[in-house]
Protein backbone atom coordinates (compact mmCIF):
# COMPACT_ATOMS: atom_id res chain seq x y z
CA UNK A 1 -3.30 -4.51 -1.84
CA UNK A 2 -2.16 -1.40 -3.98
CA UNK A 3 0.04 1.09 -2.99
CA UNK A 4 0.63 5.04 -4.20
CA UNK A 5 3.46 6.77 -3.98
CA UNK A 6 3.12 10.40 -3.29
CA UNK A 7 5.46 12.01 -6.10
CA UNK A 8 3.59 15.03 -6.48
CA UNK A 9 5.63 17.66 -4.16
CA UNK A 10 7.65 20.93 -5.66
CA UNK A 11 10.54 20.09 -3.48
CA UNK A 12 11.23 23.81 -2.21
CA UNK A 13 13.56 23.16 -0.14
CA UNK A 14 15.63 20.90 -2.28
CA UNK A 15 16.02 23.83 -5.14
CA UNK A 16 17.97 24.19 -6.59
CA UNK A 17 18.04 20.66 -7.18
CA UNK A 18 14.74 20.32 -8.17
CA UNK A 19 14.44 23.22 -10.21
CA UNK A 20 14.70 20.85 -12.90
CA UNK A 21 14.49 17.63 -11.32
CA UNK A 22 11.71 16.07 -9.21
CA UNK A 23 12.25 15.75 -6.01
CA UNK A 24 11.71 11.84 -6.55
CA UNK A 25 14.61 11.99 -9.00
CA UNK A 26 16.96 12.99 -7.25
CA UNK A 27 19.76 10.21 -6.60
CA UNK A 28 21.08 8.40 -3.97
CA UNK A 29 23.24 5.92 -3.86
CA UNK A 30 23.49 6.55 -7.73
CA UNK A 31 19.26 5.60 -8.28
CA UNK A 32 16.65 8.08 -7.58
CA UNK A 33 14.86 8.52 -4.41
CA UNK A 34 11.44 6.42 -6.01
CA UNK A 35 13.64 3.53 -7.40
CA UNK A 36 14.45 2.41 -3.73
CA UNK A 37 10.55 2.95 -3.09
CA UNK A 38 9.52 1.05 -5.57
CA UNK A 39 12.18 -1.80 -5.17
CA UNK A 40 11.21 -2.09 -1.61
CA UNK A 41 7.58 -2.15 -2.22
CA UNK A 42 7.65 -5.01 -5.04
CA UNK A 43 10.27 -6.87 -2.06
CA UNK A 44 7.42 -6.78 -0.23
CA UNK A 45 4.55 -8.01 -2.48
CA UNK A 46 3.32 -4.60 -3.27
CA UNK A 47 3.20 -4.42 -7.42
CA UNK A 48 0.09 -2.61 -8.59
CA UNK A 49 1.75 1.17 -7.93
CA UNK A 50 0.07 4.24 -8.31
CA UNK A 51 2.19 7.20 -8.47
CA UNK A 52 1.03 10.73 -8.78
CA UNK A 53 2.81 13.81 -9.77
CA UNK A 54 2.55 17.38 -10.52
CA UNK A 55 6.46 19.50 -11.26
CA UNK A 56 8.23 18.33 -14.10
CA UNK A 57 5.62 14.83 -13.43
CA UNK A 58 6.31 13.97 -17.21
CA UNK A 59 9.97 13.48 -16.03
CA UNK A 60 8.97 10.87 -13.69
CA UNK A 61 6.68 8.57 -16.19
CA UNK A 62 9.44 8.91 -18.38
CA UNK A 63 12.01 7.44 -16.75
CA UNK A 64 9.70 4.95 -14.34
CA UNK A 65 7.01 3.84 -17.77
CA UNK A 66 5.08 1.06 -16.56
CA UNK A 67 7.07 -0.52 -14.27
CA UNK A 68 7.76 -3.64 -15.79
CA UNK A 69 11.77 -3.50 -15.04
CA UNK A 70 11.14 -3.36 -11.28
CA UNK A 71 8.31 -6.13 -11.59
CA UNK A 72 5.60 -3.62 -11.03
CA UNK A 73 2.76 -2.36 -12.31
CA UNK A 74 2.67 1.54 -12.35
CA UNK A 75 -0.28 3.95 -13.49
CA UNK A 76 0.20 7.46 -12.95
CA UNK A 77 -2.11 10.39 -11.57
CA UNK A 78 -1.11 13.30 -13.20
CA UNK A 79 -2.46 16.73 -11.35
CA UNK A 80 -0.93 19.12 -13.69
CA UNK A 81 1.40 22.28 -12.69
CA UNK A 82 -0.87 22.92 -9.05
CA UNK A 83 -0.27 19.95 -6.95
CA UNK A 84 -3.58 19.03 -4.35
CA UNK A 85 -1.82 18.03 -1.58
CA UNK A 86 -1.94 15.17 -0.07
CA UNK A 87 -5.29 14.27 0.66
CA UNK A 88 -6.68 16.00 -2.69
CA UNK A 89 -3.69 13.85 -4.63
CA UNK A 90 -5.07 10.89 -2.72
CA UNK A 91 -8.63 11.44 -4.19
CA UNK A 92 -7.71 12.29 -7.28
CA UNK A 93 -6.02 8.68 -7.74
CA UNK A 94 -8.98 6.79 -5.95
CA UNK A 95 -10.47 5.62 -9.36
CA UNK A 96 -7.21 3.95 -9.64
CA UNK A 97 -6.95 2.87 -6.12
CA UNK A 98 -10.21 0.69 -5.78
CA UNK A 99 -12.63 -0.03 -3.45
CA UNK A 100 -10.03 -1.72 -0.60
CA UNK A 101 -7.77 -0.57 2.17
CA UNK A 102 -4.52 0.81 -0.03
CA UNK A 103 -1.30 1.65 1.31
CA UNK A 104 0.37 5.38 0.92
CA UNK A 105 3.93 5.78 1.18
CA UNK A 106 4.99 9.51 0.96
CA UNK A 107 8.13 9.94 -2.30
CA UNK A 108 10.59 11.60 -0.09
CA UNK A 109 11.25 9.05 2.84
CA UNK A 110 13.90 6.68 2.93
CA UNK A 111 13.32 3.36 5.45
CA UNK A 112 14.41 -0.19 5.58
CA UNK A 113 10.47 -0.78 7.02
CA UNK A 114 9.06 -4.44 6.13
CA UNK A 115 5.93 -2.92 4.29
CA UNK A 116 4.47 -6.43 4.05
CA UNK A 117 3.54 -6.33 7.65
CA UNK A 118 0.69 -3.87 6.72
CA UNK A 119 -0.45 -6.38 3.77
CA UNK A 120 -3.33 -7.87 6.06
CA UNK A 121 -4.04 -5.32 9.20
CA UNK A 122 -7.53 -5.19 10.32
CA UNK A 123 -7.77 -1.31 9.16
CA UNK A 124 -11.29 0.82 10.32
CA UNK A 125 -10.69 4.44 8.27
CA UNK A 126 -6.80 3.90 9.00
CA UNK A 127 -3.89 3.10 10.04
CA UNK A 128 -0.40 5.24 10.87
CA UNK A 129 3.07 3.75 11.13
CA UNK A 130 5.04 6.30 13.68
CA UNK A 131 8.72 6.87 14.11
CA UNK A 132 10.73 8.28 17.06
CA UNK A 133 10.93 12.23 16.63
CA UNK A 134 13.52 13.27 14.24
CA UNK A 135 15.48 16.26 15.14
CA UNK A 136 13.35 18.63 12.71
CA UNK A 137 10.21 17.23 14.27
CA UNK A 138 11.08 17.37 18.00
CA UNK A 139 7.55 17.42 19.45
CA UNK A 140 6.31 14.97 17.56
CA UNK A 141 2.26 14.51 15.47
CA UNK A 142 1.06 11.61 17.46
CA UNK A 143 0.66 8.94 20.32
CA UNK A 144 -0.18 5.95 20.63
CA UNK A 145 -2.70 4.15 23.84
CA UNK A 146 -2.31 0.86 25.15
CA UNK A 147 -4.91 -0.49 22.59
CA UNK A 148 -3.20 0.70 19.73
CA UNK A 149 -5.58 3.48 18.55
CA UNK A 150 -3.41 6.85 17.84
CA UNK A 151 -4.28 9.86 19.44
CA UNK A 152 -3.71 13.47 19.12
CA UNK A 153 -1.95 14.28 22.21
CA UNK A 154 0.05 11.80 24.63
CA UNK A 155 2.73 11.78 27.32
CA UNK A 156 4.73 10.62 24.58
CA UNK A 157 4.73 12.00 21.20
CA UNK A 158 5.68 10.36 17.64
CA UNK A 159 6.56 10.94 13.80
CA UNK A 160 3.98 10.24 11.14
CA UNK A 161 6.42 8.47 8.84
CA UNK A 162 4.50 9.31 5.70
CA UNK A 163 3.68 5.27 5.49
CA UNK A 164 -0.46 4.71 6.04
CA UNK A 165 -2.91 2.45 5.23
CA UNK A 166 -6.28 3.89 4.44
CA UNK A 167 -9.86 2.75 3.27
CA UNK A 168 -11.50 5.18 0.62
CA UNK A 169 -14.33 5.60 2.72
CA UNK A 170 -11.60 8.23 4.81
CA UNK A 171 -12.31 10.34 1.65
CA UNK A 172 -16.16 10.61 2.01
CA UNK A 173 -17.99 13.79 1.12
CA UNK A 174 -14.38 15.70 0.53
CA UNK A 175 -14.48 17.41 -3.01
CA UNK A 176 -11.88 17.20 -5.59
CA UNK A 177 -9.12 20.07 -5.39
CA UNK A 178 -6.48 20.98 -2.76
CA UNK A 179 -6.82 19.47 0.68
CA UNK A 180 -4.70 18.30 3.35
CA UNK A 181 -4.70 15.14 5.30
CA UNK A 182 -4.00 16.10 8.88
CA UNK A 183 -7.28 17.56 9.19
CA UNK A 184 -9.06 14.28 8.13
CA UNK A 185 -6.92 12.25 10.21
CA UNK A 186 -7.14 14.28 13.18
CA UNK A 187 -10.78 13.92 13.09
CA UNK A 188 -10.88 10.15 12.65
CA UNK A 189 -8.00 10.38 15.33
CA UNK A 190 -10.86 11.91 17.46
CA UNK A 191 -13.78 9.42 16.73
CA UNK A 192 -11.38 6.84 17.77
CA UNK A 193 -10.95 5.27 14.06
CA UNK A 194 -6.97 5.23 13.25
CA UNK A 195 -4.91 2.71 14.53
CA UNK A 196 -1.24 2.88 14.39
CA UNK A 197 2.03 1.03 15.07
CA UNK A 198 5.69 2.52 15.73
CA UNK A 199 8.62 1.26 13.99
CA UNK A 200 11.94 0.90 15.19
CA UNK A 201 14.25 0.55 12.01
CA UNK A 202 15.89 3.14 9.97
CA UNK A 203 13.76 6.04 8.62
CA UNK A 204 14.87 9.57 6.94
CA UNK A 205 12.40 11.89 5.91
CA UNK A 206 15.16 13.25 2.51
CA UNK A 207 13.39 16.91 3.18
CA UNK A 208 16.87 18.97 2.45
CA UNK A 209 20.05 18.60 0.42
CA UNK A 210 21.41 17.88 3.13
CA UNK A 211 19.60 15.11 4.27
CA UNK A 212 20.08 13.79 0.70
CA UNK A 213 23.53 13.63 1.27
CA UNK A 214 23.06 12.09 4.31
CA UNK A 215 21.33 9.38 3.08
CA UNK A 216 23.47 8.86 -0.07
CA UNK A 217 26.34 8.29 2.78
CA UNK A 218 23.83 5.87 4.69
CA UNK A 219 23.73 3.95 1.79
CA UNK A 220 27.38 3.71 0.70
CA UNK A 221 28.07 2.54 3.70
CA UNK A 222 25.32 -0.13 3.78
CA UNK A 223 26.33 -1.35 0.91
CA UNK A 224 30.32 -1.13 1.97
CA UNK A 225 28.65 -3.59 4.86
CA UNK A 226 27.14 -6.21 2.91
C-alpha cells in the first residue's frame, strides 16, 4: 500500500517559523517534523511515499531526495506557490498513487499510531482513524456507531487525526484545482461509505509554536525514558 504525506500547508500560524522554513521542517527533537513521519511509516511497512508540497516545497525534496536513507521510496507532487488543499493535493498526486486503497497521513501530526494496522482494512470509499478531542478541537468532527461506520453527528464526538485510508474512486468527477476534503467525506459519511476506528495512543496535531515545543519536550523525555 502507498502512503502520501500531506506537506503542502503555508504554516500560518507557525510564522514566523515558517517564513522560511516549511512547516514539515521544522525540528523536533533535533529532526524535522516529516523525518519522524517517514521513519514511522517505513517501521511500519509503508515505503513507496508520496509527498506533496507547495511553500518553499523545493526545500523539502532537497533535504528528503528520494528517500533511500530512511529505506523509502519518495516521489514528490509539486503544486507550485498556491497550494489545493487537501483534497485537490490528493488528486493532483493520484497518478502517483495508483489504482488501490492508499493511506494519507497529514505533515503536521505527531503520533506513536501502529500505521500497519491499516495495511489490510476492508476499505469501501474510506476509512478515518479518530482521536479523543484535543483542547483546540473541543466539539469534535465525528462519531462513530456500533458497526463501525463514522457519522456526522453522535452523542459522542471525535478528532479526525489527519491519518485515512482512501480508494481513488472518493475522487470521482472532482476537477483538478483547490478543493477540500470535508465536503467529500461528509457526503460519503452520509451514504454510509466511511468506516473509521479511534485510537488511544499519543497524538499532537504540531498546529502552533507552541505545540512544537510541546512536542520537542514530549520527545526529550521519551527518549530520557528509554
Amino acid at each position: 500500500m502507498k502512503a502520501m504525506i500531506l506537506a503542502a500547508g503555508r504554516g500560518e500560524r507557525m510564522r514566523p517559523l515558517t517564513d522560511h522554513t516549511p512547516k514539515p521542517l521544522l525540528l523536533a527533537a533535533g529532526k524535522p517534523l516529516i523525518e519522524h513521519t517517514i521513519k514511522q511509516l517505513v517501521e511500519n511497512g509503508f515505503n513507496d511515499i508520496v509527498i506533496n508540497h507547495a511553500h518553499l516545497g523545493l526545500h523539502i525534496e532537497n533535504r528528503l531526495g528520494n528517500g533511500n536513507q530512511f529505506g523509502a521510496n519518495i516521489r514528490y507532487s509539486p503544486e507550485g506557490d498556491l497550494a489545493l488543499e487537501t483534497a485537490g493535493g490528493i488528486i493532483n498526486a493520484l497518478s502517483l498513487l495508483g489504482d488501490e486503497v492508499f493511506l494519507v497521513v497529514n505533515g503536521d501530526i505527531a503520533t506513536d499510531f501502529a500505521f500497519a494496522e491499516l495495511k489490510h482494512l476492508p476499505v469501501d470509499l474510506a476509512h478515518l482513524v479518530l482521536v479523543d478531542n484535543p483542547a483546540h478541537n473541543t466539539k469534535g468532527d465525528f462519531g462513530l456507531d456500533k458497526s463501525g461506520l463514522v457519522v456526522s453527528d453522535s452523542a459522542e464526538q471525535f478528532t479526525f487525526s489527519g491519518i485515512g485510508l482512501y480508494r481513488p474512486e472518493l475522487f470521482d468527477n472532482i476537477a483538478k484545482g483547490p478543493s477540500r476534503l470535508a465536503p467529500l467525506l461528509r457526503l460519503a459519511i452520509a451514504n454510509g461509505r466511511v468506516s473509521g476506528q479511534k485510537m488511544n495512543g499519543f497524538w499532537m496535531d504540531i498546529g502552533t509554536p507552541e505545540r512544537l515545543k510541546e512536542l520537542d519536550f514530549y520527545y526529550s523525555q521519551a527518549k530520557e525514558r528509554s
